[in-house]
Protein backbone atom coordinates (compact mmCIF):
# COMPACT_ATOMS: atom_id res chain seq x y z
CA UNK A 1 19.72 -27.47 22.36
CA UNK A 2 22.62 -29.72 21.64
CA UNK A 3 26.13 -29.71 23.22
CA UNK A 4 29.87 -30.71 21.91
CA UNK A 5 31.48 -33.76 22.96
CA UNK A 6 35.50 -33.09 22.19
CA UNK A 7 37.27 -37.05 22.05
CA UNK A 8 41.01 -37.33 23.28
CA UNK A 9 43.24 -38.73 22.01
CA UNK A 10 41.56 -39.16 18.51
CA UNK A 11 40.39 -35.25 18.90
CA UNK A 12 36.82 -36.18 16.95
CA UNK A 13 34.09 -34.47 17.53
CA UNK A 14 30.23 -34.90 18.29
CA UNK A 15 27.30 -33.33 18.77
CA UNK A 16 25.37 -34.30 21.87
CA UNK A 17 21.25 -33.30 22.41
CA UNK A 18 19.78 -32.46 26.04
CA UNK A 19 18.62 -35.53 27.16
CA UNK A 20 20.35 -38.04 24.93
CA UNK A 21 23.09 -40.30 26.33
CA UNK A 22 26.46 -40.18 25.01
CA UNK A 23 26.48 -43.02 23.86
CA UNK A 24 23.31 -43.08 21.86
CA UNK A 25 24.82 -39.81 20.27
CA UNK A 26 28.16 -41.24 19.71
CA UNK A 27 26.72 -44.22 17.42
CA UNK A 28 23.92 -42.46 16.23
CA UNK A 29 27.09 -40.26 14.84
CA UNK A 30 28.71 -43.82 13.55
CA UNK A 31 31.71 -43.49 16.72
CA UNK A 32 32.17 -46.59 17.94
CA UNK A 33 32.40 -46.01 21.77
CA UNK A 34 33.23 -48.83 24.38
CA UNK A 35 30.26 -49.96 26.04
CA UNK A 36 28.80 -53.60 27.21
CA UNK A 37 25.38 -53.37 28.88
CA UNK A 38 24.22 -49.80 28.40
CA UNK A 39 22.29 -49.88 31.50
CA UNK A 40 25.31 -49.06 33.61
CA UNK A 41 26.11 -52.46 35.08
CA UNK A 42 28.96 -53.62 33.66
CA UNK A 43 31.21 -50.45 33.47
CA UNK A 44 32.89 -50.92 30.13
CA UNK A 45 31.67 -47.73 28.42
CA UNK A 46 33.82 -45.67 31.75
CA UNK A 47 35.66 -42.53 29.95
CA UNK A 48 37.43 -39.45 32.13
CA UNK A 49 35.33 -36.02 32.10
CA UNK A 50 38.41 -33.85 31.12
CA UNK A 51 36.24 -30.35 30.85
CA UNK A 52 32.31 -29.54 31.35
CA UNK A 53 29.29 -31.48 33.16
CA UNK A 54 27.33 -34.47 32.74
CA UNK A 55 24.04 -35.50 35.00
CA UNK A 56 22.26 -38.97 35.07
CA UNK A 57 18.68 -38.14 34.60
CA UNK A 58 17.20 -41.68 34.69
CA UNK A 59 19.46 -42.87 37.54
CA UNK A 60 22.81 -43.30 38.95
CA UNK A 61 24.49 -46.27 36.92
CA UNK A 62 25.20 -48.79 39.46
CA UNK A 63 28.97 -49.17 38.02
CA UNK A 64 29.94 -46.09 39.10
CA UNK A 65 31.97 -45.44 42.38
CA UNK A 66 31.07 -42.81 44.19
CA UNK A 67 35.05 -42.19 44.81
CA UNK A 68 35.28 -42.59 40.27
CA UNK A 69 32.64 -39.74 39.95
CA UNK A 70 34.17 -37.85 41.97
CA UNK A 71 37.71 -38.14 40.04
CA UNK A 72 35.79 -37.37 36.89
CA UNK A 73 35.02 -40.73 35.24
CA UNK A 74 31.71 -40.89 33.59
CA UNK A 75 29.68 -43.91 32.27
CA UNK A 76 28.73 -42.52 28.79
CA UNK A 77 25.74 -44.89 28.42
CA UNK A 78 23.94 -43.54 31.24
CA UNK A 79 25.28 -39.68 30.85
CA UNK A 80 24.16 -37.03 29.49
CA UNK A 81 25.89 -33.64 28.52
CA UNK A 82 24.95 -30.70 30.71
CA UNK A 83 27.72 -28.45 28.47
CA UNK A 84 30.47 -29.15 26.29
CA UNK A 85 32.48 -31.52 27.27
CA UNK A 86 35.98 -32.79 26.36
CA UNK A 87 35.94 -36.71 27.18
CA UNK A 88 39.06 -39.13 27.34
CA UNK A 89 36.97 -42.42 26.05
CA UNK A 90 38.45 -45.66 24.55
CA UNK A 91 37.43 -46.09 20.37
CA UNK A 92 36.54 -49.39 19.11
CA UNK A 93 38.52 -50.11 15.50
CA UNK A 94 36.62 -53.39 15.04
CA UNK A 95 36.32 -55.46 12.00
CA UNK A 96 34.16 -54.15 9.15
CA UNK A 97 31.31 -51.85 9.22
CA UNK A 98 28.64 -52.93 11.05
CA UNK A 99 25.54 -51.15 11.27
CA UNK A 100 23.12 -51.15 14.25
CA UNK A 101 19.68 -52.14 12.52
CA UNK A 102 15.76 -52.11 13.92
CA UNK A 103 14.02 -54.87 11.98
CA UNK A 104 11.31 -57.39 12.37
CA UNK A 105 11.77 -60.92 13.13
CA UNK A 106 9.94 -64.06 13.06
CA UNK A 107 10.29 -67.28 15.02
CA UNK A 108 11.43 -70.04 13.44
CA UNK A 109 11.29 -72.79 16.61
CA UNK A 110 11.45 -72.48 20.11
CA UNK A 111 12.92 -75.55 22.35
CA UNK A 112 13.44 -76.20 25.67
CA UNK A 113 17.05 -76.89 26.59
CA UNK A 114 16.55 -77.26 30.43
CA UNK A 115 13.12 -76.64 33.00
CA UNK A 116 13.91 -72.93 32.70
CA UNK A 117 15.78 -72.02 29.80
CA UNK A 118 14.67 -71.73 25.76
CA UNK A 119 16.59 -71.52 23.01
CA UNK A 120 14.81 -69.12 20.39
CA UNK A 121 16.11 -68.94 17.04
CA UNK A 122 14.85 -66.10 15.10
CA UNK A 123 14.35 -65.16 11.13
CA UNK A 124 15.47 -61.91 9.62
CA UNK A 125 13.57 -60.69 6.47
CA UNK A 126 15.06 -62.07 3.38
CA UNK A 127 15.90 -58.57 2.30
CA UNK A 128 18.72 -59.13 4.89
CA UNK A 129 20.76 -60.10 7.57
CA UNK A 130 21.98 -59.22 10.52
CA UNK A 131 25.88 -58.74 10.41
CA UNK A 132 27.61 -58.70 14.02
CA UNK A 133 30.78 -59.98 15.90
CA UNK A 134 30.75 -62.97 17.85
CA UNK A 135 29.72 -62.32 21.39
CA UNK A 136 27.44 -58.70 20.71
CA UNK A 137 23.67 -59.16 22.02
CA UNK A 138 20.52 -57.75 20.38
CA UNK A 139 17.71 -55.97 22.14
CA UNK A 140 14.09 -57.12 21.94
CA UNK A 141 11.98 -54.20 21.70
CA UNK A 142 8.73 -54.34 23.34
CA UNK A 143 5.27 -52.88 22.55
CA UNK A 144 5.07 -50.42 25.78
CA UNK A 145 8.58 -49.37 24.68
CA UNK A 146 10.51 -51.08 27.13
CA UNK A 147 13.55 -53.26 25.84
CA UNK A 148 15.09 -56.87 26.48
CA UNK A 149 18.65 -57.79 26.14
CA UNK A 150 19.66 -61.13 25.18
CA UNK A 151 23.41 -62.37 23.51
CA UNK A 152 23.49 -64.10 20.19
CA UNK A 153 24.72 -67.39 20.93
CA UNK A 154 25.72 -68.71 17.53
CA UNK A 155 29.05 -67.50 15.08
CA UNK A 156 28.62 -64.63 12.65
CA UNK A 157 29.12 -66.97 9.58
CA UNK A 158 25.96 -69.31 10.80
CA UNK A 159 23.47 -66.48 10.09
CA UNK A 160 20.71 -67.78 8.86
CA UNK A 161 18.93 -67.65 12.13
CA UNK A 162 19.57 -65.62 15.13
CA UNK A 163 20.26 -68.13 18.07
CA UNK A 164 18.78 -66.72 21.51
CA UNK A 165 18.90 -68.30 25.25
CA UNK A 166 16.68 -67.23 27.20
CA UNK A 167 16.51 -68.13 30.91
CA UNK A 168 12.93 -67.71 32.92
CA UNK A 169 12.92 -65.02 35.31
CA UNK A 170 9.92 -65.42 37.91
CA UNK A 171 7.54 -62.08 37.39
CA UNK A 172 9.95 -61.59 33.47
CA UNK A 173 7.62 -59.38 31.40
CA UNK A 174 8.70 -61.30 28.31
CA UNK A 175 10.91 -64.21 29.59
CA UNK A 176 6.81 -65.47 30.90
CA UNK A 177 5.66 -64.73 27.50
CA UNK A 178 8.17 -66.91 26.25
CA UNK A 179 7.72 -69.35 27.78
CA UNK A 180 3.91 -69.83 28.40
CA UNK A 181 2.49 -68.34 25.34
CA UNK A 182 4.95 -67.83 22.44
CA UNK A 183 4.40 -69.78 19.34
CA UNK A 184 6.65 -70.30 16.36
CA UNK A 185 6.24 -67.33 13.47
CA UNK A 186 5.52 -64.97 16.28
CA UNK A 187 6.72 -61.51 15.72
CA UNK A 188 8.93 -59.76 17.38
CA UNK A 189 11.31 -56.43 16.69
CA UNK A 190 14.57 -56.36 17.47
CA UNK A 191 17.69 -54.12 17.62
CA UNK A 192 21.33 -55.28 16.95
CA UNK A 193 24.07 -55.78 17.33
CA UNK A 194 25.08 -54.31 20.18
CA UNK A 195 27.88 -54.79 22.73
CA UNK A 196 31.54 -54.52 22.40
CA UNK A 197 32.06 -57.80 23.88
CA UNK A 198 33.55 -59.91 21.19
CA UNK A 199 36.42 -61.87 20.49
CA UNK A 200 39.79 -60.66 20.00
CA UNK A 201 41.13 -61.93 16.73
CA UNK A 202 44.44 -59.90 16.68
CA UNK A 203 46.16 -61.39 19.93
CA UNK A 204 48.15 -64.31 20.20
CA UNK A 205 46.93 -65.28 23.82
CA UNK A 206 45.59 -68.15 24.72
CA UNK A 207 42.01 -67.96 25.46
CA UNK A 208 39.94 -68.40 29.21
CA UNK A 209 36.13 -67.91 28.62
CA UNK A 210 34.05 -67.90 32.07
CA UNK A 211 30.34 -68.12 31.78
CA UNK A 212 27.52 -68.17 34.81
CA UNK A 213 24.10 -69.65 33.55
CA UNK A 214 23.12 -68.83 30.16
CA UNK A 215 26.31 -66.46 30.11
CA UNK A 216 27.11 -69.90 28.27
CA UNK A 217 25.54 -68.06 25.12
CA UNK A 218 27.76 -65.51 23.65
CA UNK A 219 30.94 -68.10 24.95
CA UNK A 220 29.41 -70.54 22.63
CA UNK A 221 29.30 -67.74 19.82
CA UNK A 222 32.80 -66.85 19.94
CA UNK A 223 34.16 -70.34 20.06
CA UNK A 224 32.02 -71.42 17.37
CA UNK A 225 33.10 -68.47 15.48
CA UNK A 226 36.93 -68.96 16.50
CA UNK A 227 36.79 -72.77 15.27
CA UNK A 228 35.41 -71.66 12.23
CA UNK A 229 38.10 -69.47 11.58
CA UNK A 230 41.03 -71.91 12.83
CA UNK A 231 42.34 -70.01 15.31
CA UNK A 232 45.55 -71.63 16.37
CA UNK A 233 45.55 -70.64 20.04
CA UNK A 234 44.62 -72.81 23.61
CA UNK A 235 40.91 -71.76 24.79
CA UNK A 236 39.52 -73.09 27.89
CA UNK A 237 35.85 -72.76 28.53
CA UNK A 238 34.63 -72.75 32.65
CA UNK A 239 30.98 -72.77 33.18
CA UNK A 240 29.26 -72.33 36.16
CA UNK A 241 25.73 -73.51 37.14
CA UNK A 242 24.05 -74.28 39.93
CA UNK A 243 23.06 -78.20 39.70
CA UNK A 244 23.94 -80.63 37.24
CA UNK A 245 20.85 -80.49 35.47
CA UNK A 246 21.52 -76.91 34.42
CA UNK A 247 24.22 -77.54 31.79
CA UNK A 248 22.66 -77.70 28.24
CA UNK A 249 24.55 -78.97 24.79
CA UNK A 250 26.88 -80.83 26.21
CA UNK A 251 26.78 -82.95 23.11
CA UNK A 252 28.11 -80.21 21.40
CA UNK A 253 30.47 -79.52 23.62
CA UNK A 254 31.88 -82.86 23.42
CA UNK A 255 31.72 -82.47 19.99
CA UNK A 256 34.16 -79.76 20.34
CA UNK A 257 36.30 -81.70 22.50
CA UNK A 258 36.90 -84.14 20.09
CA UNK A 259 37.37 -82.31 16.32
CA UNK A 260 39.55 -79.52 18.82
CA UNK A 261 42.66 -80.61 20.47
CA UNK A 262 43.47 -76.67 22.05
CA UNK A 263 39.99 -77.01 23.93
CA UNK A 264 39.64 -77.82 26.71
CA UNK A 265 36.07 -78.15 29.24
CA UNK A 266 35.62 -77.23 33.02
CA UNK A 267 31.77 -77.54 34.20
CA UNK A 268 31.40 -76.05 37.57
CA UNK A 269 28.17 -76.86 40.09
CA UNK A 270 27.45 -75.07 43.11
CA UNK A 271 25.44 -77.30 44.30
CA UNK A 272 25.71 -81.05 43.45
CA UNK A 273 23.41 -83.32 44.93
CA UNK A 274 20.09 -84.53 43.85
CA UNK A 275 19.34 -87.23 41.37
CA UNK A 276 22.32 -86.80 38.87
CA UNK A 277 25.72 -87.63 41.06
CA UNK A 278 28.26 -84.96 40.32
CA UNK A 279 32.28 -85.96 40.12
CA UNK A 280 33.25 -82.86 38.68
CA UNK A 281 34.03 -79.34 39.87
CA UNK A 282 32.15 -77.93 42.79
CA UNK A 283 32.03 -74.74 43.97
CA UNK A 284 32.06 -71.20 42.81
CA UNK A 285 33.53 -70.89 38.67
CA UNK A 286 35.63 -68.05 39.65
CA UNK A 287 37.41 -70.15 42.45
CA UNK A 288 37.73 -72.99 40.20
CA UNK A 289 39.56 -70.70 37.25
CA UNK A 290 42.12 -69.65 40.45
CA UNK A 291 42.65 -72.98 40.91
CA UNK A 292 43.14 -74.38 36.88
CA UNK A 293 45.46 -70.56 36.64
CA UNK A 294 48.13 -69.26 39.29
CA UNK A 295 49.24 -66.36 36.86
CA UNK A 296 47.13 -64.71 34.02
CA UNK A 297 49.18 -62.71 32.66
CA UNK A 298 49.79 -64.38 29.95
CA UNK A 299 45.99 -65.19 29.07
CA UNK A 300 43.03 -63.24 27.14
CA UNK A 301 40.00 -64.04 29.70
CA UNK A 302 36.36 -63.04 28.40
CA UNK A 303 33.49 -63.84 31.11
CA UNK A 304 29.23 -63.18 30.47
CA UNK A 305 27.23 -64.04 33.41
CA UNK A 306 25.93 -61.65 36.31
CA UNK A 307 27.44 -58.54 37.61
CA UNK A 308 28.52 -60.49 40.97
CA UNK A 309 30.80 -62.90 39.20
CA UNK A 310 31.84 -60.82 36.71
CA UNK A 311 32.65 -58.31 39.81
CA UNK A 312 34.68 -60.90 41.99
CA UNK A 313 36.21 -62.47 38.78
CA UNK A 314 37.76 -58.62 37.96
CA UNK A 315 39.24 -58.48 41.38
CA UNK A 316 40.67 -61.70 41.53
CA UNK A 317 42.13 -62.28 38.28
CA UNK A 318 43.85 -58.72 38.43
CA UNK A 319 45.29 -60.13 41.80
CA UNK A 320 46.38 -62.98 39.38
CA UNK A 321 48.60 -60.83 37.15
CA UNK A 322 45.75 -60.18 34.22
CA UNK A 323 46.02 -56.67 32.77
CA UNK A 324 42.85 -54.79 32.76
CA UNK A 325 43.22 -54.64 29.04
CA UNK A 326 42.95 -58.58 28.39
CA UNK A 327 39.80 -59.10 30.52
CA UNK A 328 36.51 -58.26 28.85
CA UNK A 329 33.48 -58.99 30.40
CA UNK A 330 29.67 -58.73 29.31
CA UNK A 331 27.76 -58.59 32.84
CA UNK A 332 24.28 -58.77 32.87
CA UNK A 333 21.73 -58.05 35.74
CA UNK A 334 17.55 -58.78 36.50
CA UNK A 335 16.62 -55.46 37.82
CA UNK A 336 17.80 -53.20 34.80
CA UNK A 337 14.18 -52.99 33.08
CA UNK A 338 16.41 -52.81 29.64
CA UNK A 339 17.65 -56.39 30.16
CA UNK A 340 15.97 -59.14 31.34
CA UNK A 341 19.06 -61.48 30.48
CA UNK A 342 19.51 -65.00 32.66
CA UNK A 343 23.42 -63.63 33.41
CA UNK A 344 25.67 -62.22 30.67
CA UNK A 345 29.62 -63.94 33.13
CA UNK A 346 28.68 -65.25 36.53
């Protein structure tokens, strides 16, 4: 049995099976839908039931109001069609035409960056790449059938290897793995890209990017990606962590300081102390953007880290003049069994 999903305003249409979420039927169909995490999270994928009935069979997304459902909007990644439906949801027009692709990959090197996150860089086959925007994630797909989600953290035209960061999560299915066993030229399978969190190209903004933890990993993408492409506009990176010892590449990022003039650096630790003396920002990240930004209206602001900063950032910074429409967030959580990400903004 299979139902018909009606699309205002762009009045396409798409065919729907019992059982599979709309979303998985909308790209399976090549409609590019709005969605972030796909396991209900974040949020971005909300569209307004106009006519029919969805259910949640797996569970309630934990995105969705009670007070939202009730006024008819739907998470499409976690719905799925009960009857026709006719469905107000946002289409992506992004750049290109980017297929979603399950292939093999090998590791080429895994390093430590700090006591509890990896970077992983992985090797397509040489039949290919894999072509993506900067800020998407991939999914690691698991033996037992279960799935990972982790953001690329390097710029689409630096391809040769896909650039993972990978923080460890006590009782982590795979994050152990990774770290305690996992060897270089392991196999893995993977499935990408995914997301529609990726830089804006088209707006004339200037740029805030907020990450918590290794949220730090698509923010590095994009700005890698936007100083590859010169693009002539402010961007001001905040990242939150808890100590000192948890900010990685800062080399880099003083690289970037000095070859960029528009970019500019704000670390943020919750907790200084310890052996490395802290001078900098203290404090929560989203507290210390409020302070660097009065009004942000004027601003583009992307943010990857958990659902509880990305959550208080959204209320704030709409209190702060930003329009719902230049904030874009990529929220992450532990529990979801589909992502085991360290925070995707904090």
């Amino acid at each position: 049995m299979s139902f018909q999903v009606h699309l205002k305003p762009s009045g396409r249409v798409f065919a729907v099976a019992a059982g599979e979420t709309l979303l998985a039927a909308a790209l399976r169909q090549g409609i590019a839908l709005a969605y972030g995490c796909r396991s209900g999270a974040c949020g971005s994928c909300a569209a307004q039931l106009l006519a029919g009935r969805v259910s949640y069979p797996a569970y309630m997304p934990a995105a969705l109001e009670p007070e939202a459902a009730a006024a008819g909007e739907v998470l499409v990644c976690q719905a799925c069609a009960d009857t026709d439906l006719v469905l107000a949801a946002r289409e992506l027009v992004t750049p290109g035409d980017i297929q979603v692709k399950n292939v093999p990959a090998r590791v080429a090197d895994i390093e430590p960056l700090t006591h509890d996150v990896m970077r992983l860089r992985l090797a397509l086959p040489a039949s290919g790449r894999l072509q993506f925007l900067a800020g998407q994630y991939l999914e690691i797909l698991l033996k037992d059938g279960r799935r990972r989600g982790f953001s690329i953290a390097n710029a689409p035209h630096d391809d040769a290897f896909i650039e993972l960061h990978i923080r460890l999560v006590p009782g982590g299915h795979f994050t152990e793995y990774v770290f305690r066993e996992m060897k270089p030229k392991a196999m893995l399978r993977i499935e990408g890209p995914l997301g529609s969190y990726y830089l804006r190209e088209d707006s004339a903004r200037p740029i805030i990017l907020m990450g918590g933890g290794t949220g730090f990993a698509p923010l590095k993408g994009m700005l890698e990606h936007a100083f590859h492409i010169g693009l002539d506009r402010p961007m001001h990176l905040f990242w939150g962590v808890r100590t000192p010892n948890d900010l990685y590449m800062q080399e880099l990022i003083r690289t970037w300081l000095a070859q960029h003039p528009g970019f500019r650096y704000t670390p943020v630790v919750s907790e200084p102390g310890g052996d490395h003396p802290w001078a900098g920002e203290t404090g929560l990240v989203v507290d210390a953007v409020e302070r660097a930004y009065a009004d942000l209206s004027g601003h583009d602001v992307y943010m990857s880290g958990p659902p509880a900063m990305c959550d208080a950032a959204r209320l704030h910074f709409l209190a702060r003049g930003l329009p719902p429409d230049q904030m874009f967030s990529d929220a992450f959580e532990f529990a979801a069994d589909t992502r085991e990400k360290a925070a995707t903004p904090i």
